[in-house]
N, C-alpha and C. Protein backbone atom coordinates (compact mmCIF):
# COMPACT_ATOMS: atom_id res chain seq x y z
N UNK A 1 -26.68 43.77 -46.05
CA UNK A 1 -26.87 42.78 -45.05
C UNK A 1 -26.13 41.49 -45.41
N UNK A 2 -26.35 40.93 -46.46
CA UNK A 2 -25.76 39.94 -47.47
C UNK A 2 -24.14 39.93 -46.87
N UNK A 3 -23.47 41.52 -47.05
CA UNK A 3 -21.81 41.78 -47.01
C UNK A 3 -21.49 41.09 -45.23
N UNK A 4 -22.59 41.54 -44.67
CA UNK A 4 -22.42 41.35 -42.97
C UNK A 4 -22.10 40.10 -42.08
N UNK A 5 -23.38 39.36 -43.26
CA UNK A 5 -22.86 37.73 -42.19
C UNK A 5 -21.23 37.58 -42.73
N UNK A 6 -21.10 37.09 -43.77
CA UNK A 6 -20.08 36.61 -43.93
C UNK A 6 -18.72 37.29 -43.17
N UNK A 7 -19.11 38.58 -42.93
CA UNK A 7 -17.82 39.23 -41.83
C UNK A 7 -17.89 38.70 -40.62
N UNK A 8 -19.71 38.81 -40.28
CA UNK A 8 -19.13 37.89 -38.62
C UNK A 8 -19.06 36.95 -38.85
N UNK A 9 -18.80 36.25 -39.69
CA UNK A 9 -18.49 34.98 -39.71
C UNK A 9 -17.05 34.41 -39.52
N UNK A 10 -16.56 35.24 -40.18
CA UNK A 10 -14.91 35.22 -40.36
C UNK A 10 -14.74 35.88 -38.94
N UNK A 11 -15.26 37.15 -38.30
CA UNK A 11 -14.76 36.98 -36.85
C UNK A 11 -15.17 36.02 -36.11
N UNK A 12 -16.29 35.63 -35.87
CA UNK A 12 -17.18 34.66 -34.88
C UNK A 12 -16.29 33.29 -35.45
N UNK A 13 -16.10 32.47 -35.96
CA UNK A 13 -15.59 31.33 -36.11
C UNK A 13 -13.95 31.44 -35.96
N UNK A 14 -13.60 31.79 -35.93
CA UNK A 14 -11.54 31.77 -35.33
C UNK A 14 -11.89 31.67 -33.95
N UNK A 15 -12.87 32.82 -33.48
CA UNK A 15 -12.83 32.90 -32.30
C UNK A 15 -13.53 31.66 -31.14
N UNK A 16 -14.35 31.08 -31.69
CA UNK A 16 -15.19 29.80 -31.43
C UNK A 16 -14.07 28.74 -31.81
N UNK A 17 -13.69 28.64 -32.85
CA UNK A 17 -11.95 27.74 -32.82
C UNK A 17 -11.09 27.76 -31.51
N UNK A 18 -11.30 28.57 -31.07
CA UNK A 18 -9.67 29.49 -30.11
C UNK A 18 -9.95 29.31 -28.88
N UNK A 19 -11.40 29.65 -28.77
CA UNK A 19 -12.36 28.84 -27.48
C UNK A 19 -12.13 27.30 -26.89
N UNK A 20 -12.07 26.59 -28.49
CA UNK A 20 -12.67 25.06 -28.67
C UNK A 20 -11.36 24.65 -28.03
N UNK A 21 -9.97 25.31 -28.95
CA UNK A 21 -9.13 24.50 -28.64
C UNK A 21 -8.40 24.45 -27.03
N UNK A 22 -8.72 26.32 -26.48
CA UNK A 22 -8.31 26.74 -25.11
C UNK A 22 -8.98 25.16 -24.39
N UNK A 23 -10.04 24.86 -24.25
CA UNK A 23 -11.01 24.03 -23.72
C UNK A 23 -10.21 22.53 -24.24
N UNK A 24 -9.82 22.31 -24.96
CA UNK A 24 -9.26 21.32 -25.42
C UNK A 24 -7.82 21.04 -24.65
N UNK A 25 -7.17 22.03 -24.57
CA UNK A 25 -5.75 21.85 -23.96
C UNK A 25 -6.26 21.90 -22.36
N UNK A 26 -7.10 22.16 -21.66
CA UNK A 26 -7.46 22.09 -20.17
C UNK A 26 -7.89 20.67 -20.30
N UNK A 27 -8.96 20.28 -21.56
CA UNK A 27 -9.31 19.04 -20.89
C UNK A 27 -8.11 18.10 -20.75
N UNK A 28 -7.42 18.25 -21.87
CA UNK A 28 -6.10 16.98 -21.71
C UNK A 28 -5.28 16.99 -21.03
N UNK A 29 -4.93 18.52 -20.01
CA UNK A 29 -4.23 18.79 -19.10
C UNK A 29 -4.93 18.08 -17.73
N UNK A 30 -6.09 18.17 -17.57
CA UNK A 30 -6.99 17.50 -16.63
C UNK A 30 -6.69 15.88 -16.70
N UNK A 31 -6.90 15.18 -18.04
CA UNK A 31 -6.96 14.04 -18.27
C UNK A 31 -5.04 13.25 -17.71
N UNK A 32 -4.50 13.96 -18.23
CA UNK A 32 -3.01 13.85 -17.58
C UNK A 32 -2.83 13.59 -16.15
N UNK A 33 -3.21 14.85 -15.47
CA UNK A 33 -3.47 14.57 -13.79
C UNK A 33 -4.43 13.39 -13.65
N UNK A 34 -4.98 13.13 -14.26
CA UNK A 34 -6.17 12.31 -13.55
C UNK A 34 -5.33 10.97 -13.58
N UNK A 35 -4.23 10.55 -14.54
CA UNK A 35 -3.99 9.30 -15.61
C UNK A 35 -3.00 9.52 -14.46
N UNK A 36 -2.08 10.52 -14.21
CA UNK A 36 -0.60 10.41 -13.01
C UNK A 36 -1.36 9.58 -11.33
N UNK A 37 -2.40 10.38 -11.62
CA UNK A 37 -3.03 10.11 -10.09
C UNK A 37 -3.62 8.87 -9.85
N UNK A 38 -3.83 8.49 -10.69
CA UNK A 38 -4.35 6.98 -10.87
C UNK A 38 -3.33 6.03 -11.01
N UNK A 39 -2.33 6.26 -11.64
CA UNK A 39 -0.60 5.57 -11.25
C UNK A 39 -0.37 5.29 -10.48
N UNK A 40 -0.46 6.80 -9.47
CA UNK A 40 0.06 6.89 -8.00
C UNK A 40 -1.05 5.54 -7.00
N UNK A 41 -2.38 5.79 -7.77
CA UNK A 41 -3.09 5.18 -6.34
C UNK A 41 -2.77 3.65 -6.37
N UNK A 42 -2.39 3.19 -8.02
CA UNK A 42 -2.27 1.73 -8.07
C UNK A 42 -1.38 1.52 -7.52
N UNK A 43 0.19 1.89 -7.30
CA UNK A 43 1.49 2.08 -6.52
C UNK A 43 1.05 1.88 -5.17
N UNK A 44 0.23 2.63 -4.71
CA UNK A 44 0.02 2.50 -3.32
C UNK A 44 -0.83 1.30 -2.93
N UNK A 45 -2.02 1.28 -4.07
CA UNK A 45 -2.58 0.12 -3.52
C UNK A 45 -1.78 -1.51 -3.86
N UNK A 46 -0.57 -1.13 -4.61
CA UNK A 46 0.69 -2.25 -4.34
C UNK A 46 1.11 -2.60 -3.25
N UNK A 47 1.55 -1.29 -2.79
CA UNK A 47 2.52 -1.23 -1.77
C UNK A 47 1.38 -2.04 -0.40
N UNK A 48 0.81 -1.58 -0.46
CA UNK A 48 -0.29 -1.99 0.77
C UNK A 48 -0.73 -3.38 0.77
N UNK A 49 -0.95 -3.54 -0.54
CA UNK A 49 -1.37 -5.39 -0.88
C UNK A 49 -0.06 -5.93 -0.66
N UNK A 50 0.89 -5.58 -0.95
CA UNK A 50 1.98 -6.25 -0.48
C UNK A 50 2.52 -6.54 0.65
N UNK A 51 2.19 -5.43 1.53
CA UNK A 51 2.85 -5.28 3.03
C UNK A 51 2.26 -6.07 3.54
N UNK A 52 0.40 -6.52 3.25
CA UNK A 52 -0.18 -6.99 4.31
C UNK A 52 0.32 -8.67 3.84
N UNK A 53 0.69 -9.28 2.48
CA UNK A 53 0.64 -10.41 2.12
C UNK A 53 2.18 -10.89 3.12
N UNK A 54 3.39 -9.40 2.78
CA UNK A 54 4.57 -10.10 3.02
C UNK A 54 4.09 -9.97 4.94
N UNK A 55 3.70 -9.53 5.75
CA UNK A 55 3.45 -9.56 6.96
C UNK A 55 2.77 -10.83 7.38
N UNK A 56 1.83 -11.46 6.62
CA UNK A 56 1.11 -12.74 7.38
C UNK A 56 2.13 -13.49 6.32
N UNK A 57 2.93 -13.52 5.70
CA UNK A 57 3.83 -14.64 5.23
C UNK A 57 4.66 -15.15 6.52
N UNK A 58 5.18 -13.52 7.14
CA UNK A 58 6.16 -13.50 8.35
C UNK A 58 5.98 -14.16 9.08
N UNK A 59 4.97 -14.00 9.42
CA UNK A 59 3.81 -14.58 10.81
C UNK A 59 3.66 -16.20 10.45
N UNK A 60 3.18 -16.55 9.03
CA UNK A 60 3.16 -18.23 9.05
C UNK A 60 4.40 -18.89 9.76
N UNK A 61 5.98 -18.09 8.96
CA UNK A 61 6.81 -18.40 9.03
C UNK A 61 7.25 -18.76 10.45
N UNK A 62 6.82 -18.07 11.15
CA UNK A 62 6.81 -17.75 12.80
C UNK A 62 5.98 -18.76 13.08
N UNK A 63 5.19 -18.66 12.97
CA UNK A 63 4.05 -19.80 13.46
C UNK A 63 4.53 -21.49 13.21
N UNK A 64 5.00 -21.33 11.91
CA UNK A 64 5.38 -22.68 11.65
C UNK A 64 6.54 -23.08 12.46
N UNK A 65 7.98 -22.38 12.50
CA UNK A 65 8.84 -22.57 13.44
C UNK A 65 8.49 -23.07 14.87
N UNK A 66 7.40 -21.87 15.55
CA UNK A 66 7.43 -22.45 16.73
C UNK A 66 6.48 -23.62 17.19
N UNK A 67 6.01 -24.26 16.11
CA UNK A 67 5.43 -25.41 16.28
C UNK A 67 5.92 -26.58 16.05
N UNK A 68 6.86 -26.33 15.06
CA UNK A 68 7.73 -27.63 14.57
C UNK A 68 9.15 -27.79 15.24
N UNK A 69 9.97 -26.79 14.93
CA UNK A 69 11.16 -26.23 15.54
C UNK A 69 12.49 -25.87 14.42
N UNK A 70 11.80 -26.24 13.60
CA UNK A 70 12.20 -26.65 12.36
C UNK A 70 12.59 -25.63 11.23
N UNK A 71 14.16 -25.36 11.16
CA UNK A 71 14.25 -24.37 10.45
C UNK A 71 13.75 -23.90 8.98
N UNK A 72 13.26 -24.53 8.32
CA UNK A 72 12.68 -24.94 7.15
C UNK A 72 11.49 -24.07 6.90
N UNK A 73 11.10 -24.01 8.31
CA UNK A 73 9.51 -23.13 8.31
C UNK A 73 9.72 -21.71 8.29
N UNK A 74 11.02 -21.41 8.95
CA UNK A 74 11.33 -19.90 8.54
C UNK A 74 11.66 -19.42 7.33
N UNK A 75 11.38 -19.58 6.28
CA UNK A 75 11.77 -19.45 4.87
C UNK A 75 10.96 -18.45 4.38
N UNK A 76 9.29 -18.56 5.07
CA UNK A 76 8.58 -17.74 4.19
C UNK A 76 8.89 -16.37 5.67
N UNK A 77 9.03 -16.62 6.32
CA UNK A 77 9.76 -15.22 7.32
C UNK A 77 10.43 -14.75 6.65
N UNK A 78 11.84 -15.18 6.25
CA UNK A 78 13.21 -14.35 6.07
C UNK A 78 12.56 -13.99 4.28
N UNK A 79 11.93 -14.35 3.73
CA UNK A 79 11.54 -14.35 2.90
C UNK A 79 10.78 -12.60 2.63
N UNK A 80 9.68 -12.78 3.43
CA UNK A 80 8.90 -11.61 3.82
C UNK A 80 9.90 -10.50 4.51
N UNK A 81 10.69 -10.85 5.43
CA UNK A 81 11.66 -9.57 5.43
C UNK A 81 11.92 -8.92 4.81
N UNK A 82 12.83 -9.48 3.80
CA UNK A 82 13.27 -8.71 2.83
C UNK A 82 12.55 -8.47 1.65
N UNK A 83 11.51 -8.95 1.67
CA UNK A 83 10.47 -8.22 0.68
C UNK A 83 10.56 -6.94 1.39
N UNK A 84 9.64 -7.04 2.38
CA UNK A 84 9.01 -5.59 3.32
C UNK A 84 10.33 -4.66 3.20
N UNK A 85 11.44 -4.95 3.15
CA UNK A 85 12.67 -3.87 2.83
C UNK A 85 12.35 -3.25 1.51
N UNK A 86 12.30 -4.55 0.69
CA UNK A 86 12.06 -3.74 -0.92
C UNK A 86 10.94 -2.94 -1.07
N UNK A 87 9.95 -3.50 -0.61
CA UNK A 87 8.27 -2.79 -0.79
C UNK A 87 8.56 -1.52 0.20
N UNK A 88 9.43 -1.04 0.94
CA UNK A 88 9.08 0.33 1.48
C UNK A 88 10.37 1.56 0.38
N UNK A 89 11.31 0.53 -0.04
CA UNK A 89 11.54 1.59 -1.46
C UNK A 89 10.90 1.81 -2.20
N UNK A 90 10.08 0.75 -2.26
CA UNK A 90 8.77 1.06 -3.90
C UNK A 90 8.29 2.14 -3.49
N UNK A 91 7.91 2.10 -1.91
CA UNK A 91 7.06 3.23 -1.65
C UNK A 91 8.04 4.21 -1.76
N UNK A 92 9.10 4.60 -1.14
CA UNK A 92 9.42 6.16 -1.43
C UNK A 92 9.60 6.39 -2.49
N UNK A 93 10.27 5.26 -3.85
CA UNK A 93 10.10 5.61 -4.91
C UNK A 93 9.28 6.65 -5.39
N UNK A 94 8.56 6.41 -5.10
CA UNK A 94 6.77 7.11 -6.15
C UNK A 94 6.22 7.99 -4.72
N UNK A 95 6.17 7.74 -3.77
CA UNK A 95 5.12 8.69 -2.90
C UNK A 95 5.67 9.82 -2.89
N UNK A 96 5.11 10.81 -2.59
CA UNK A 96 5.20 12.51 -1.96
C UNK A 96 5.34 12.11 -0.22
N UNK A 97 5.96 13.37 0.19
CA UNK A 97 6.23 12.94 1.45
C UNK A 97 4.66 12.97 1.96
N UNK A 98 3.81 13.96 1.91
CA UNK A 98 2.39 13.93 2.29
C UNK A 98 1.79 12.41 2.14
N UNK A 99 2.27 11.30 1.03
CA UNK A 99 1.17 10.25 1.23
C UNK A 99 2.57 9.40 2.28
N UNK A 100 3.74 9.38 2.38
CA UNK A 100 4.57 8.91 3.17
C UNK A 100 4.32 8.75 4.33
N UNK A 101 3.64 10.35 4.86
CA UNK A 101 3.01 10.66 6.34
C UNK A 101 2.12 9.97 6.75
N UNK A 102 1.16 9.55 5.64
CA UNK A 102 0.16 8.77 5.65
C UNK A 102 0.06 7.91 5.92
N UNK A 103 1.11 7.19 5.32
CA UNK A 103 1.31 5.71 5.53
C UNK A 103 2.74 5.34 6.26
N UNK A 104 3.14 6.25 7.31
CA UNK A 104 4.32 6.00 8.57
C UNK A 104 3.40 5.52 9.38
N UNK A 105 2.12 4.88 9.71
CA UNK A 105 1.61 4.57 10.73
C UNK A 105 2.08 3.12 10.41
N UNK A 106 1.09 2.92 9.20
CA UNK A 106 1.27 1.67 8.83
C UNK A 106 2.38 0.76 8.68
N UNK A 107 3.11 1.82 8.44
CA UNK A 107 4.75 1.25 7.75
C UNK A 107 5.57 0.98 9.25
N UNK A 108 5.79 1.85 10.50
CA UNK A 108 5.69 2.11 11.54
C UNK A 108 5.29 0.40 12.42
N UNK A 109 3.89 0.19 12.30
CA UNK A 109 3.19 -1.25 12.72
C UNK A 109 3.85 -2.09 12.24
N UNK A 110 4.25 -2.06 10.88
CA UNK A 110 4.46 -3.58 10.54
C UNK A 110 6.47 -3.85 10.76
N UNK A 111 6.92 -2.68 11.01
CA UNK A 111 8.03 -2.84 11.59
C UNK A 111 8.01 -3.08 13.39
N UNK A 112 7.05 -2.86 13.70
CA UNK A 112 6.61 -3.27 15.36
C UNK A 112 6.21 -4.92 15.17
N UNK A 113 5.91 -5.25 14.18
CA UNK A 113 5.00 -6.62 14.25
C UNK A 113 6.89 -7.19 14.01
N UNK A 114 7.27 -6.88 12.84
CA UNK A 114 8.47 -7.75 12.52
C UNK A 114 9.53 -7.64 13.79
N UNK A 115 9.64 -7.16 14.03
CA UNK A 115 10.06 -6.65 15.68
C UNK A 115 9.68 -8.22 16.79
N UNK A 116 8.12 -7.81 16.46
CA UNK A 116 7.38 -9.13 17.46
C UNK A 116 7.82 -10.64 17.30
N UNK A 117 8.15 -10.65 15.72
CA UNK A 117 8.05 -11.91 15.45
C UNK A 117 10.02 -12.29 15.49
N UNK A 118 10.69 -11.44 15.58
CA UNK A 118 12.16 -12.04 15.74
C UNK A 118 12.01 -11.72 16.86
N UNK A 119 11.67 -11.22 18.14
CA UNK A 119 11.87 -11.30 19.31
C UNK A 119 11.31 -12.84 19.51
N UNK A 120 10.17 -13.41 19.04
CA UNK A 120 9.71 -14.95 19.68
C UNK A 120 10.72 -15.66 18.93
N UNK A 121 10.85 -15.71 17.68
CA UNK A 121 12.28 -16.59 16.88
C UNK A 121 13.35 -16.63 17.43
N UNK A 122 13.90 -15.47 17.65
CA UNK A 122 14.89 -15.83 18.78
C UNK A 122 14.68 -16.19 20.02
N UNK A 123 13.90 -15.90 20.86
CA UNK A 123 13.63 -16.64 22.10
C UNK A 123 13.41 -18.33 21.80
N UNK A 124 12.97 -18.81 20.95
CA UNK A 124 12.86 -19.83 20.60
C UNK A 124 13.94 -20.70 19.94
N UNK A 125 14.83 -19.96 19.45
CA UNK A 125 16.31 -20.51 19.22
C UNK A 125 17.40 -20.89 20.17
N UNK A 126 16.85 -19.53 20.80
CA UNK A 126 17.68 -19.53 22.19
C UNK A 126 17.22 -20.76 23.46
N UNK A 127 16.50 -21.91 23.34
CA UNK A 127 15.45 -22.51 23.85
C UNK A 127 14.63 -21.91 25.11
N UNK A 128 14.33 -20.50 25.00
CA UNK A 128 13.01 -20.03 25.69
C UNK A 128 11.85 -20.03 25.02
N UNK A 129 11.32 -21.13 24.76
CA UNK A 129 10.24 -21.27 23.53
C UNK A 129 9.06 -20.87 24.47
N UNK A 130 9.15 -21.23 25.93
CA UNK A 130 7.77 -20.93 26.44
C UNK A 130 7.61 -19.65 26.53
N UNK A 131 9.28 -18.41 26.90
CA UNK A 131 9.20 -17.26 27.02
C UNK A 131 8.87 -16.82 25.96
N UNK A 132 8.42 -17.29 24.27
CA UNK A 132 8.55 -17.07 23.26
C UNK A 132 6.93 -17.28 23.24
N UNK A 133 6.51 -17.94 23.82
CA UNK A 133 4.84 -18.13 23.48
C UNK A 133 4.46 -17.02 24.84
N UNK A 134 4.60 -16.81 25.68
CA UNK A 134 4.57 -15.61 26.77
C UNK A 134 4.48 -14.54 26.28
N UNK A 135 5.28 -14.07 25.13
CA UNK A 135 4.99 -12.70 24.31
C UNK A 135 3.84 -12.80 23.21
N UNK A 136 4.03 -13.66 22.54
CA UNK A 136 2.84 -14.17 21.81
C UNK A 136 1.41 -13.67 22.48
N UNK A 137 0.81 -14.51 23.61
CA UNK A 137 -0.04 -14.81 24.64
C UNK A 137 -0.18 -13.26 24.66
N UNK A 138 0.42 -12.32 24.83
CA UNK A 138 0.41 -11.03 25.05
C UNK A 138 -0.54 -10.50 24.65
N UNK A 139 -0.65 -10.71 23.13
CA UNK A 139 -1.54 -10.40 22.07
C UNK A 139 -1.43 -9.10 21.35
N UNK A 140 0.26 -8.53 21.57
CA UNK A 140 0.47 -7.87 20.84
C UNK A 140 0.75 -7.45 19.29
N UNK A 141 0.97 -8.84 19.07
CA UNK A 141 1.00 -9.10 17.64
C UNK A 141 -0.29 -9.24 16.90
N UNK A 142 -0.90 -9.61 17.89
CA UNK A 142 -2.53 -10.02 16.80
C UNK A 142 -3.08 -8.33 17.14
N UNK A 143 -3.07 -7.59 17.96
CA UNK A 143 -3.92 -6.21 18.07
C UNK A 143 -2.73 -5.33 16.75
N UNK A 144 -1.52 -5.47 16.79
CA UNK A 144 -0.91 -4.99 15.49
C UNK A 144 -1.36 -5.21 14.27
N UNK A 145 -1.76 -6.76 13.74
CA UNK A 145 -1.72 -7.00 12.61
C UNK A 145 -3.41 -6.77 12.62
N UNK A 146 -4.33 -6.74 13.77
CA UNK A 146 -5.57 -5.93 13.22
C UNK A 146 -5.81 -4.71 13.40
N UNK A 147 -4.89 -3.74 13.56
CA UNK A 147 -4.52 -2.60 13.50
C UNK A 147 -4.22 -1.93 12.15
N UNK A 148 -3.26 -2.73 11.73
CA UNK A 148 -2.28 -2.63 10.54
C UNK A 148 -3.25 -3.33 9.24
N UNK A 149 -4.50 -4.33 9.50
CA UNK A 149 -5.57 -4.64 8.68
C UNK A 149 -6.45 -3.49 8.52
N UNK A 150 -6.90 -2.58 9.45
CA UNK A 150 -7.93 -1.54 9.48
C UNK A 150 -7.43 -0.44 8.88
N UNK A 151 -6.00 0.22 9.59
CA UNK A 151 -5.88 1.04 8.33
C UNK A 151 -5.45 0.86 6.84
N UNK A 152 -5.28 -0.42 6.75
CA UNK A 152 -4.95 -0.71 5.06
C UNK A 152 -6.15 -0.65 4.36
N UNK A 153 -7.49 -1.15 5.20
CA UNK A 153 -8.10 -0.99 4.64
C UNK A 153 -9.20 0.10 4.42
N UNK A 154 -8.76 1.08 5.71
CA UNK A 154 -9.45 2.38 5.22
C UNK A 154 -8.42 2.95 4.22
N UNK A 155 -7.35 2.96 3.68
CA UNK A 155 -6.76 3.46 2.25
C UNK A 155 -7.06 2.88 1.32
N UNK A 156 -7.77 1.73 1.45
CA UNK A 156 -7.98 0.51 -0.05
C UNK A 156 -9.36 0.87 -0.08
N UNK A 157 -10.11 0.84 1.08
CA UNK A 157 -11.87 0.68 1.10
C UNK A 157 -11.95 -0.05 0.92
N UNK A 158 -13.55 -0.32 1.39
CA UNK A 158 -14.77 -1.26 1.56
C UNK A 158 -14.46 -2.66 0.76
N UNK A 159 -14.79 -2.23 -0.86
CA UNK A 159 -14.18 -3.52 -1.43
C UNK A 159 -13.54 -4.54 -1.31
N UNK A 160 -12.26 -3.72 -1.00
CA UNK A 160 -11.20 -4.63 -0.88
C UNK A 160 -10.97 -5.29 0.45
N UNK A 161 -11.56 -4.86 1.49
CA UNK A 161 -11.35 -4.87 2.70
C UNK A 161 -12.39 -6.75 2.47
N UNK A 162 -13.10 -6.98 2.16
CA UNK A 162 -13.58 -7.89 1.70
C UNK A 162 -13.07 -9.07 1.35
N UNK A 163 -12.09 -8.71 0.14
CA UNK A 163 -11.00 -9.73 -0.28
C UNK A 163 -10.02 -10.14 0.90
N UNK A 164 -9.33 -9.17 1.64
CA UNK A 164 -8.63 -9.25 2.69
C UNK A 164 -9.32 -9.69 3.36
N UNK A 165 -10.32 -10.05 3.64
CA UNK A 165 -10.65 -10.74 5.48
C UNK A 165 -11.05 -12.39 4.38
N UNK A 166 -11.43 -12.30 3.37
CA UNK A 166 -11.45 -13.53 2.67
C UNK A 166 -9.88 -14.71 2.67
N UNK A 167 -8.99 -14.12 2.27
CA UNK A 167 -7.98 -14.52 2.10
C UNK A 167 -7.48 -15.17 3.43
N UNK A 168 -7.73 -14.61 4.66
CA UNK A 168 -6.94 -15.10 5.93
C UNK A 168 -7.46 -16.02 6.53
């Protein structure tokens, strides 16, 4: 009996090793995905904090112009443009086309809003400033940018959706 343990021992323990480590290489394979996927969500929740900051930059910029007349105020506009150019490479950078799909609504809106806001800039250059507050008045821009607030913040959630209505 004495001769016996020590044999299963020598089988039973390699094999409890071989177990440990199988279990070991899944967990860190798990931990990997989890660490990529969590990359990905901070990327996105960039991209999104960004779109909505460079979009009401646009909009001050707009706002300030057509109150003053004053080219000076368009700065944080042309400014936010070309952010929103860079911030939608960030995004294809890193997204899969599946979260791309996701976020063509959004991306989609805020090229409708920037749309909105050089159609009144130019009407307002052009001196149709009243035809420029006529589109305004519309209220297509404000049902966009709380459009383009709701789904950012059903991809961010609750939390954050918080900070965002704080900030404006």
């Amino acid at each position: 009996m004495l001769n016996k343990r020590p044999l299963y021992l020598l089988i039973v323990s390699p094999v409890l090793i071989a177990i440990q480590f199988v279990v070991g290489i899944v967990l860190v394979q798990k931990i990997i995905v989890v660490n990529n996927e969590q990359k990905i969500n901070s990327k996105l929740e960039t991209y999104l904090r960004n779109n909505m900051v460079y979009l009401i930059n646009a909009e001050t910029g707009q706002r300030g112009y057509l109150l003053t007349g004053d080219l000076k105020y368009l700065e944080p506009y042309n400014f936010a443009v070309e952010k929103t150019k860079e911030n939608d490479l960030f995004l294809s950078s890193f997204a899969s086309n599946d979260q791309i799909q996701q976020l063509a609504e959004i991306k989609q809106k805020g090229e409708n809003k920037l749309r909105e806001l050089a159609l009144t800039i130019a009407l307002a250059q052009s001196g149709k400033r009243d035809s420029a507050m006529i589109v305004i008045k519309e209220n297509f821009g404000k049902l966009t940018m709380d459009s383009i607030r709701k789904i950012t913040n059903e991809f961010l959630g609750k939390a954050v959706e918080i900070i965002m209505t704080d900030q404006e």
